[in-house]
C-alpha atoms as a PDB file:
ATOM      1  CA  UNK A   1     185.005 112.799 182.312  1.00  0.00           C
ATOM      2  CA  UNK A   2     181.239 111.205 182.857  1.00  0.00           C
ATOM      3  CA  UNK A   3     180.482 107.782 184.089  1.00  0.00           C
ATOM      4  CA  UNK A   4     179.655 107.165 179.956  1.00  0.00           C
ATOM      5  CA  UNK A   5     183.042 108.155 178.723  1.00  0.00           C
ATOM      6  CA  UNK A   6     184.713 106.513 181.542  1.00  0.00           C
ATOM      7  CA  UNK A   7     182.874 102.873 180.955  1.00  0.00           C
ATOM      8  CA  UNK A   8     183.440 103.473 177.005  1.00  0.00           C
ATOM      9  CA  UNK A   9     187.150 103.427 177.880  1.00  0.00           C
ATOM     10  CA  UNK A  10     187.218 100.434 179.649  1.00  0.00           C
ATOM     11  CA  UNK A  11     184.876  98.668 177.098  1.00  0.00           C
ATOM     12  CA  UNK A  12     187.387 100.229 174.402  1.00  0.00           C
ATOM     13  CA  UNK A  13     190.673  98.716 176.015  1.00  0.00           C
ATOM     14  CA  UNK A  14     188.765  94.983 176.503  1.00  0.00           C
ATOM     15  CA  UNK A  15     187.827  94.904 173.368  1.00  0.00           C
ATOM     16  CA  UNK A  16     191.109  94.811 172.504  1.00  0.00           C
ATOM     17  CA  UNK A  17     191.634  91.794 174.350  1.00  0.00           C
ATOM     18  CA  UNK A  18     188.190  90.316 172.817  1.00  0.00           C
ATOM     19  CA  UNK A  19     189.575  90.485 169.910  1.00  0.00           C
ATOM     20  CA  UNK A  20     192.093  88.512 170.672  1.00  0.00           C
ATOM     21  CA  UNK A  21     190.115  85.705 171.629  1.00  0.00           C
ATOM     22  CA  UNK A  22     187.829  86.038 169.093  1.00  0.00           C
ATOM     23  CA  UNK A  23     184.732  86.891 171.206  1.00  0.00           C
ATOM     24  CA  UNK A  24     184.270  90.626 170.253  1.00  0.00           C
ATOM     25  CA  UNK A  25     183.930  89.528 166.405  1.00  0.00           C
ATOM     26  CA  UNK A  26     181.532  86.504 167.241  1.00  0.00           C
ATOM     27  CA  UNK A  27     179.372  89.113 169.415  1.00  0.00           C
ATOM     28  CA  UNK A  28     179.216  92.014 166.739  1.00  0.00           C
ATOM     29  CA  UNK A  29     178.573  89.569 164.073  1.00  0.00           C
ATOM     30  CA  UNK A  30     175.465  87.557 165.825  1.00  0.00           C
ATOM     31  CA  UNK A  31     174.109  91.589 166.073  1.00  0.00           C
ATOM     32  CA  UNK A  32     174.236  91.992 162.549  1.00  0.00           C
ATOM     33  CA  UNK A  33     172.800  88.719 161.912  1.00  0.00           C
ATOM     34  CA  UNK A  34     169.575  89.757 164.331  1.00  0.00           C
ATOM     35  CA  UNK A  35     169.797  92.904 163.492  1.00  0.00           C
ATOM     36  CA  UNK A  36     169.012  91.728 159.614  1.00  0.00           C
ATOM     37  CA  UNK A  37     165.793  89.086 160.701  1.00  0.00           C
ATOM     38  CA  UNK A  38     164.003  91.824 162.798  1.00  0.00           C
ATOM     39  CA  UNK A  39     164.734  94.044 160.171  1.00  0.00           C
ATOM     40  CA  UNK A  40     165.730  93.419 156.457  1.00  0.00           C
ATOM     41  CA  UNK A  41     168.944  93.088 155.278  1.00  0.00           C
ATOM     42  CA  UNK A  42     168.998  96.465 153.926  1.00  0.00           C
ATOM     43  CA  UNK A  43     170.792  99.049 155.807  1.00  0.00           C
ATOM     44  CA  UNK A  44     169.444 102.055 154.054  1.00  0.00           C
ATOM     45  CA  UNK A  45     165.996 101.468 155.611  1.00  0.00           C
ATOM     46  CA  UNK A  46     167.027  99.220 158.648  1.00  0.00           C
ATOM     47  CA  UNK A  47     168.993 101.761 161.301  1.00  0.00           C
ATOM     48  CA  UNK A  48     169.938  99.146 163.749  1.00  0.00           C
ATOM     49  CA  UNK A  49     171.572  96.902 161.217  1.00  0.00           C
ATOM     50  CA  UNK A  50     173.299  99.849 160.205  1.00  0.00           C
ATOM     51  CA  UNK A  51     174.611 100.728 163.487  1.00  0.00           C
ATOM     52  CA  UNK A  52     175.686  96.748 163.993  1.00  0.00           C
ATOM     53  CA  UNK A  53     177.539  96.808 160.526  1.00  0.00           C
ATOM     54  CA  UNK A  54     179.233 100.314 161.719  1.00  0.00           C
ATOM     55  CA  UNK A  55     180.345  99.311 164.506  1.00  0.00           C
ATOM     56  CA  UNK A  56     181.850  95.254 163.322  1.00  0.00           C
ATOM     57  CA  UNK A  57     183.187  97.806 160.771  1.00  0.00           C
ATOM     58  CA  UNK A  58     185.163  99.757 163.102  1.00  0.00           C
ATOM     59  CA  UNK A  59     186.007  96.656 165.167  1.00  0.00           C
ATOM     60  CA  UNK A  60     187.941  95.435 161.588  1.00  0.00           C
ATOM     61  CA  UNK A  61     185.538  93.128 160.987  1.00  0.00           C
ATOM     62  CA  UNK A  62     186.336  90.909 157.652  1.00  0.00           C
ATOM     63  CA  UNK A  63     183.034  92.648 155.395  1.00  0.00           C
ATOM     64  CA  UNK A  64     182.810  88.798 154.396  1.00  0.00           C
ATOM     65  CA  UNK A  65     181.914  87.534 157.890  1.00  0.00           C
ATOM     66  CA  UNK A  66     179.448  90.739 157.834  1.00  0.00           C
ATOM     67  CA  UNK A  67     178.145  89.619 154.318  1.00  0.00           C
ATOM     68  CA  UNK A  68     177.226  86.171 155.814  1.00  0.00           C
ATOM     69  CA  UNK A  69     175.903  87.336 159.203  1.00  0.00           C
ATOM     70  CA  UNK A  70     173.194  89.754 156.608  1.00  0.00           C
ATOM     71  CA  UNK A  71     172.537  86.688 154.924  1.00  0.00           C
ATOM     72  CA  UNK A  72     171.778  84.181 157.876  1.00  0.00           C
ATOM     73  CA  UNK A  73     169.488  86.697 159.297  1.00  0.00           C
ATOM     74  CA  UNK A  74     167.295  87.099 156.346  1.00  0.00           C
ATOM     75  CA  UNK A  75     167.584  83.215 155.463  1.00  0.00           C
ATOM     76  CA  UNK A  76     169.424  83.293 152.307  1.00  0.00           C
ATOM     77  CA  UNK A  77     171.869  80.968 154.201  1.00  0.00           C
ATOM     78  CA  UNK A  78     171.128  78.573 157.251  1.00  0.00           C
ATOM     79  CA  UNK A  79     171.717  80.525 160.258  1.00  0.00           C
ATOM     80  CA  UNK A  80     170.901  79.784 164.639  1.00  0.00           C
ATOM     81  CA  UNK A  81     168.052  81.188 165.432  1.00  0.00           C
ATOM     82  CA  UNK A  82     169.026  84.018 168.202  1.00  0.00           C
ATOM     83  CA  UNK A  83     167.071  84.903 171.176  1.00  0.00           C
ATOM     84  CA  UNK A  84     166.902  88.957 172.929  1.00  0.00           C
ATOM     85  CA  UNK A  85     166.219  89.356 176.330  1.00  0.00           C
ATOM     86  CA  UNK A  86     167.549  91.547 179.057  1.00  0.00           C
ATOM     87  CA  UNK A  87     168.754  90.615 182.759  1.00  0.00           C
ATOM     88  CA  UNK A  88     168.874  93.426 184.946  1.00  0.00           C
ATOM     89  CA  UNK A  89     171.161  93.379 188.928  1.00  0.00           C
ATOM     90  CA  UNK A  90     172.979  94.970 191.263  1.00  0.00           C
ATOM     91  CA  UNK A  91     176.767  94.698 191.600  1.00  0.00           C
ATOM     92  CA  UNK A  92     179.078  95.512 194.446  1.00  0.00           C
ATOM     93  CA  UNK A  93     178.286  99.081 195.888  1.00  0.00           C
ATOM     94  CA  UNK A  94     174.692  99.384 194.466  1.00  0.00           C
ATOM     95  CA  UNK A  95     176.064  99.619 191.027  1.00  0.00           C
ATOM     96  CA  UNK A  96     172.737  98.815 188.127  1.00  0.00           C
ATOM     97  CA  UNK A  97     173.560  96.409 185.945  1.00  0.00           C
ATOM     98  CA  UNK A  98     171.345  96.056 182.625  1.00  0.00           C
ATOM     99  CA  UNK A  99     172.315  93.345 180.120  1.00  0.00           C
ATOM    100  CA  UNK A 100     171.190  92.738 176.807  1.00  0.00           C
ATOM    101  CA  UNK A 101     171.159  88.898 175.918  1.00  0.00           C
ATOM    102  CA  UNK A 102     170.927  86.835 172.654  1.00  0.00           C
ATOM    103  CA  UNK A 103     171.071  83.003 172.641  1.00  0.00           C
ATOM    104  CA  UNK A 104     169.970  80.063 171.194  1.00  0.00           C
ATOM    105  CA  UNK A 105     169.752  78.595 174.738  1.00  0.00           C
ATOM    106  CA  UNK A 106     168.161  80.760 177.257  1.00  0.00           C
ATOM    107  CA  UNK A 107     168.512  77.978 180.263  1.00  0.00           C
ATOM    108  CA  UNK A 108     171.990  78.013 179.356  1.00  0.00           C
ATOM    109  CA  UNK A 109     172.296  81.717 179.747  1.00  0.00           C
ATOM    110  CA  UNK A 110     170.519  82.367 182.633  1.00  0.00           C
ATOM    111  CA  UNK A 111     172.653  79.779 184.449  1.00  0.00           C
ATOM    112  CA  UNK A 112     175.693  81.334 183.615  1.00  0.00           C
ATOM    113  CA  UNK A 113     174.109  85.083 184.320  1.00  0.00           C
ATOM    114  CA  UNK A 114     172.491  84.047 187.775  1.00  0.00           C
ATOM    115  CA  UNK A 115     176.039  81.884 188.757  1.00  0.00           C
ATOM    116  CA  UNK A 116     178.318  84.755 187.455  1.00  0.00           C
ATOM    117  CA  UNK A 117     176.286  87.175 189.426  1.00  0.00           C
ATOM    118  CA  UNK A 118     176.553  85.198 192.735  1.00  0.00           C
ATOM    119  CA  UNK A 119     180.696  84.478 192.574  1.00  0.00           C
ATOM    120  CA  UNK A 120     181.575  88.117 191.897  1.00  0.00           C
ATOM    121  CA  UNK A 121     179.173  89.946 194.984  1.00  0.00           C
ATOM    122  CA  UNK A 122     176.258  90.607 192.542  1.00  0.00           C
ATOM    123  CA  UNK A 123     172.630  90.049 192.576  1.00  0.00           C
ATOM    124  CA  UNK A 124     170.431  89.294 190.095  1.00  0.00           C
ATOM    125  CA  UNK A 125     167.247  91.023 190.391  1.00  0.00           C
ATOM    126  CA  UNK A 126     163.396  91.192 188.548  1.00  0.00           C
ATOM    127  CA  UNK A 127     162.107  92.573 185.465  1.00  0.00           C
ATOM    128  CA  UNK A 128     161.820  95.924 185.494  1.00  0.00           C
ATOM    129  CA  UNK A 129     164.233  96.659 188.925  1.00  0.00           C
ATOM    130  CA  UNK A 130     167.350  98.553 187.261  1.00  0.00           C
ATOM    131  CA  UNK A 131     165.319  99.094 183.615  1.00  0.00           C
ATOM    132  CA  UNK A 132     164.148 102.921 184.254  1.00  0.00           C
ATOM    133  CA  UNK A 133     167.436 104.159 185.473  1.00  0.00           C
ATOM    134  CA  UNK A 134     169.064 103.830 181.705  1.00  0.00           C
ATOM    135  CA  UNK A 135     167.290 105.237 178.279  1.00  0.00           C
ATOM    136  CA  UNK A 136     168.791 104.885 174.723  1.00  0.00           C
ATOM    137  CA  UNK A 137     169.730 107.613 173.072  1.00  0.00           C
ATOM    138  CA  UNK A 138     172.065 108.394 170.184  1.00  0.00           C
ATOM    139  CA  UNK A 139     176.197 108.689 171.597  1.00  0.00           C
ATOM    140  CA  UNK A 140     179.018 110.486 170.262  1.00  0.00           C
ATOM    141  CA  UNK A 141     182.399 111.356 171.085  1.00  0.00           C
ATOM    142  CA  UNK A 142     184.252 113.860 168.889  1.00  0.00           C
ATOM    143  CA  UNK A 143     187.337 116.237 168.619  1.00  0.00           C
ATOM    144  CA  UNK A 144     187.277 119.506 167.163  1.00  0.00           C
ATOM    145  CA  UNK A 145     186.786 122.969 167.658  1.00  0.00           C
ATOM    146  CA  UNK A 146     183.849 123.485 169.993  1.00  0.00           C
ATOM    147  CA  UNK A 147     182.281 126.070 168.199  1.00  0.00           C
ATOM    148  CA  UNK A 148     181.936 124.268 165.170  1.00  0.00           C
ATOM    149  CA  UNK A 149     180.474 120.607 166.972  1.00  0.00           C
ATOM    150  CA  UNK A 150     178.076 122.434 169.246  1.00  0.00           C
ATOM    151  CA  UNK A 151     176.265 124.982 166.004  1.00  0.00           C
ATOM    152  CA  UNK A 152     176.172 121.607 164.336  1.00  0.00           C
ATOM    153  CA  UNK A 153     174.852 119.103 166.555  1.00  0.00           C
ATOM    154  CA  UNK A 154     172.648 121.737 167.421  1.00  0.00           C
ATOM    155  CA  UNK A 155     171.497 122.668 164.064  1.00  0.00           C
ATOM    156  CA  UNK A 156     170.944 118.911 163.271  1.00  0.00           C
ATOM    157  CA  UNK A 157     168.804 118.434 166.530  1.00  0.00           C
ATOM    158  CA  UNK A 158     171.386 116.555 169.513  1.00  0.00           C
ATOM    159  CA  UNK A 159     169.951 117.084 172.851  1.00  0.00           C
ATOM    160  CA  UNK A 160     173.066 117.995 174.276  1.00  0.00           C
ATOM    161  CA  UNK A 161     177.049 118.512 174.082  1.00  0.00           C
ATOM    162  CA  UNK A 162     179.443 118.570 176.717  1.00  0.00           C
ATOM    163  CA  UNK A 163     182.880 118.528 177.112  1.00  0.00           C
ATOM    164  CA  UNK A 164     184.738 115.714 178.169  1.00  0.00           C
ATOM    165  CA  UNK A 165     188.885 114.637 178.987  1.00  0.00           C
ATOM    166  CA  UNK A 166     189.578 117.068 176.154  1.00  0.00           C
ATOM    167  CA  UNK A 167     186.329 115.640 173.526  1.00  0.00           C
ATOM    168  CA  UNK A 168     182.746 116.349 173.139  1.00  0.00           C
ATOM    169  CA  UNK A 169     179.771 113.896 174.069  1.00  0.00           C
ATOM    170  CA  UNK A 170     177.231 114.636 171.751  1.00  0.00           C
ATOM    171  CA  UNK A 171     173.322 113.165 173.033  1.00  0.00           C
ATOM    172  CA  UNK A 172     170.659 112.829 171.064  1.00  0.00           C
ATOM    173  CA  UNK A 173     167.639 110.931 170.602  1.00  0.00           C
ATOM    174  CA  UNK A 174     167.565 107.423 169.108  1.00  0.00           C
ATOM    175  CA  UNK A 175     165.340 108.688 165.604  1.00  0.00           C
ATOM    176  CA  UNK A 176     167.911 111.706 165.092  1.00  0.00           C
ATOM    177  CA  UNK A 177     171.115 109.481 165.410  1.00  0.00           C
ATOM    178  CA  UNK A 178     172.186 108.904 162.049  1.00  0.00           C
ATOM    179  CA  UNK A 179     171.064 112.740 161.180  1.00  0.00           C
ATOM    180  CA  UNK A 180     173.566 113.728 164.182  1.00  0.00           C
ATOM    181  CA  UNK A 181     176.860 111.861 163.819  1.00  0.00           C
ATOM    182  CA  UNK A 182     176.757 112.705 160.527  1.00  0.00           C
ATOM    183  CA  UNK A 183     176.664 116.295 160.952  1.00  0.00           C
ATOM    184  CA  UNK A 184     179.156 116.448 163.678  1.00  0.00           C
ATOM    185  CA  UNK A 185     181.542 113.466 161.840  1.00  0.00           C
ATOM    186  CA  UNK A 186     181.652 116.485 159.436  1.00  0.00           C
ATOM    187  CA  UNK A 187     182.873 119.515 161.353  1.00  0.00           C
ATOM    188  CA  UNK A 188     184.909 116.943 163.705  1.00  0.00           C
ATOM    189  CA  UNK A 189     188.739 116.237 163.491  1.00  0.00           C
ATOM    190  CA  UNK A 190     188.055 112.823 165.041  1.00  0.00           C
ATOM    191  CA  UNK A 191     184.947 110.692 165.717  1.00  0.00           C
ATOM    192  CA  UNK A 192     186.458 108.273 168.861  1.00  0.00           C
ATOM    193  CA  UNK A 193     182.963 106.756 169.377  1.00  0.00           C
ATOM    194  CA  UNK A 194     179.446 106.683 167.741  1.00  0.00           C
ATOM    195  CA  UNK A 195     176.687 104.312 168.623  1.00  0.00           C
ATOM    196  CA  UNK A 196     173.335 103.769 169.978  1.00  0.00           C
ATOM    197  CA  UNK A 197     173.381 103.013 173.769  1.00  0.00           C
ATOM    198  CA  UNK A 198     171.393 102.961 177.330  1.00  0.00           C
ATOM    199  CA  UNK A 199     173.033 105.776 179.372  1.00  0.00           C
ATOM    200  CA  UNK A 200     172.598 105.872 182.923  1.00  0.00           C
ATOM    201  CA  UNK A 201     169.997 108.626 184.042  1.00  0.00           C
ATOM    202  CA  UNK A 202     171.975 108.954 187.150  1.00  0.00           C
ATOM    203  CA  UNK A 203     175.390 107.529 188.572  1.00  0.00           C
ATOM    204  CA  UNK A 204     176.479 105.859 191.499  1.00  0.00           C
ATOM    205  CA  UNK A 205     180.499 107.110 192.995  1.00  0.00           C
ATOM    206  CA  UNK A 206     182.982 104.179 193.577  1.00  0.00           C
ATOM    207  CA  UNK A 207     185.352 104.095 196.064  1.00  0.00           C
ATOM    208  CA  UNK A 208     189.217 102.430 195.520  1.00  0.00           C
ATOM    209  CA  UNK A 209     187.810  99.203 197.638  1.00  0.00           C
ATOM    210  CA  UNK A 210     184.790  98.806 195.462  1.00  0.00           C
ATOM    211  CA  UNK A 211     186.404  99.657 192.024  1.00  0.00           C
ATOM    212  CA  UNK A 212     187.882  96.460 191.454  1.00  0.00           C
ATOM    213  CA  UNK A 213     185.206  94.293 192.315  1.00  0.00           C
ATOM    214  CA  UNK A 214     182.497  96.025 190.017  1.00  0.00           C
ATOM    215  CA  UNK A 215     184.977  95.989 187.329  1.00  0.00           C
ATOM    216  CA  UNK A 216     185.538  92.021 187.725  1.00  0.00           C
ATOM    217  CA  UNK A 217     182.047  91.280 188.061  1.00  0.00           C
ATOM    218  CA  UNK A 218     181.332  93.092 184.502  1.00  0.00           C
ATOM    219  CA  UNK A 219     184.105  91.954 183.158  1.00  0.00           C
ATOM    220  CA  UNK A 220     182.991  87.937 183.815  1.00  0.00           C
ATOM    221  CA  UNK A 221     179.606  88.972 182.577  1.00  0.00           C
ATOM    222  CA  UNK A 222     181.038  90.452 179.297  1.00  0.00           C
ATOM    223  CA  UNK A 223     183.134  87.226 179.069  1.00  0.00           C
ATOM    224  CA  UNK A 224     180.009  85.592 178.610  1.00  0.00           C
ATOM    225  CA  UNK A 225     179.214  84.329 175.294  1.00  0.00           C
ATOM    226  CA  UNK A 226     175.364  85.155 175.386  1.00  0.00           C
ATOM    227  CA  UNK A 227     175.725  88.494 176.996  1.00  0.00           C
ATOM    228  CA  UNK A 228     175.940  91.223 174.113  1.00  0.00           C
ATOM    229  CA  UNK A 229     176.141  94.248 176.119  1.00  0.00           C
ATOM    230  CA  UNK A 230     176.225  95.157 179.378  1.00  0.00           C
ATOM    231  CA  UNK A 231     175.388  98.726 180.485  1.00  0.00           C
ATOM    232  CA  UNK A 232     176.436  99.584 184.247  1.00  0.00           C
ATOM    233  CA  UNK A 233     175.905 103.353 185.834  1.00  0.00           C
ATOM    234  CA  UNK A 234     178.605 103.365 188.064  1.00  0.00           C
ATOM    235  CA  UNK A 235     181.250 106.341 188.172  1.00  0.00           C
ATOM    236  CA  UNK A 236     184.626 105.640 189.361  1.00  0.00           C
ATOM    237  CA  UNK A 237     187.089 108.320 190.391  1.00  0.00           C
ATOM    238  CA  UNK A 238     190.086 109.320 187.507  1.00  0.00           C
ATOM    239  CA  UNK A 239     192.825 108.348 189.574  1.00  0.00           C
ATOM    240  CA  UNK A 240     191.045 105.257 190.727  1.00  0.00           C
ATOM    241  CA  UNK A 241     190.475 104.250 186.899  1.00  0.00           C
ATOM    242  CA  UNK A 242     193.888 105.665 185.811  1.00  0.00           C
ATOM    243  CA  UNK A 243     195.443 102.744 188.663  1.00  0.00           C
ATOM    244  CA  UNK A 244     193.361 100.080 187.550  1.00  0.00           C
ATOM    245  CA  UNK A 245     193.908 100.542 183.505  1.00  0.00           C
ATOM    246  CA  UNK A 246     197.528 100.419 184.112  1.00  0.00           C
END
């Protein structure tokens, strides 16, 4: 299972929790909303909005709140005017840390960034110091026959397929995306996971003492309210991550 699938897992299982509490709504609804003012409010010619409503839609997103969020961000209704950025660290055990941001107070979220890295043995570093080890590209996991996913990913231009904890990742390039999941969402018996994403271009092994800490330190990051995503490249062992998801 790669570093990817494992942090999907443990992103998939908090969100859960999120949920709960209301935060993972409030997050993928302010990405529609800025999705829709850098964009349009059309989906059919705006790919990131259309990735942002996919993915509130899998979350069970009311399509109301979604409705709204289109309409603040192209100013048919009075919406907060959001803020992107991106923080980039180190956590415990040399672990990269690259977090996308959107605010309406940016002293207010570099505060809590800079203070959340300090109490949880992280360090928040310069522009441009864990950047180049991620790239976005197109992600998909699928089940199915592997015959059938790998001629079409293939055929519809993925970079690459490989097997994963009994799945498929499927890479591709940001522009072919869209042209990808569909073809494999079409051959596939489930689609667990589609979305654009900054994968790690290498990972760093974590050991049972240093698990726990990296996972507590993203954790209070993601628990952030201006933190939309964070994207980490460590890789922890299965039976270490089997432990700590129990």
């Amino acid at each position: 299972m790669s570093g990817h699938s494992k942090w999907s897992t443990i992103k998939h299982k908090k969100g859960a929790k999120d949920a709960q509490r209301g935060k993972l709504f409030a997050k993928l609804v302010k990405a529609v909303e800025v999705a829709a003012r850098e964009g349009g409010g059309d989906p059919a010619g705006n790919t990131t909005l259309a990735n942002a409503i996919e993915k509130a839609k899998a979350a069970s997103v009311p399509n109301d709140n979604i409705d709204r969020a289109i309409k603040r961000g192209t100013g048919e209704v009075e919406g907060v005017d959001y803020e992107q950025f991106w923080y980039e660290g180190y956590g415990p055990g040399g672990v990269a840390l690259f977090l996308q941001i959107l605010t309406d107070n940016r002293n207010r979220a570099a505060s809590d960034v800079r203070s959340t890295f300090s109490r949880n043995g992280g360090n928040l570093g310069e522009p441009g110091s864990v950047s180049y080890l991620f790239e976005q590209k197109g992600y998909i996991v699928v089940r199915g026959d592997e015959d059938d996913i790998l001629l079409a990913a293939l055929d519809a231009g993925a970079e690459d397929v490989r097997p994963t904890d009994g799945a498929f990742e499927v890479i591709s390039e940001t522009g072919l995306f869209t042209a990808v999941r569909d073809a494999v969402a079409a051959v596939a018996t489930e689609v667990e996971s589609a979305e654009v994403t900054h994968l790690p271009k290498s990972v760093v092994p974590v050991d049972r003492a240093t698990a726990p800490k990296i996972l507590r330190l993203v954790d209070a990051l993601e628990d952030l309210d201006d933190v939309q995503e964070v994207y980490a490249n460590f890789d922890i062992p299965d039976d270490v991550l089997a432990d700590l998801m129990a």
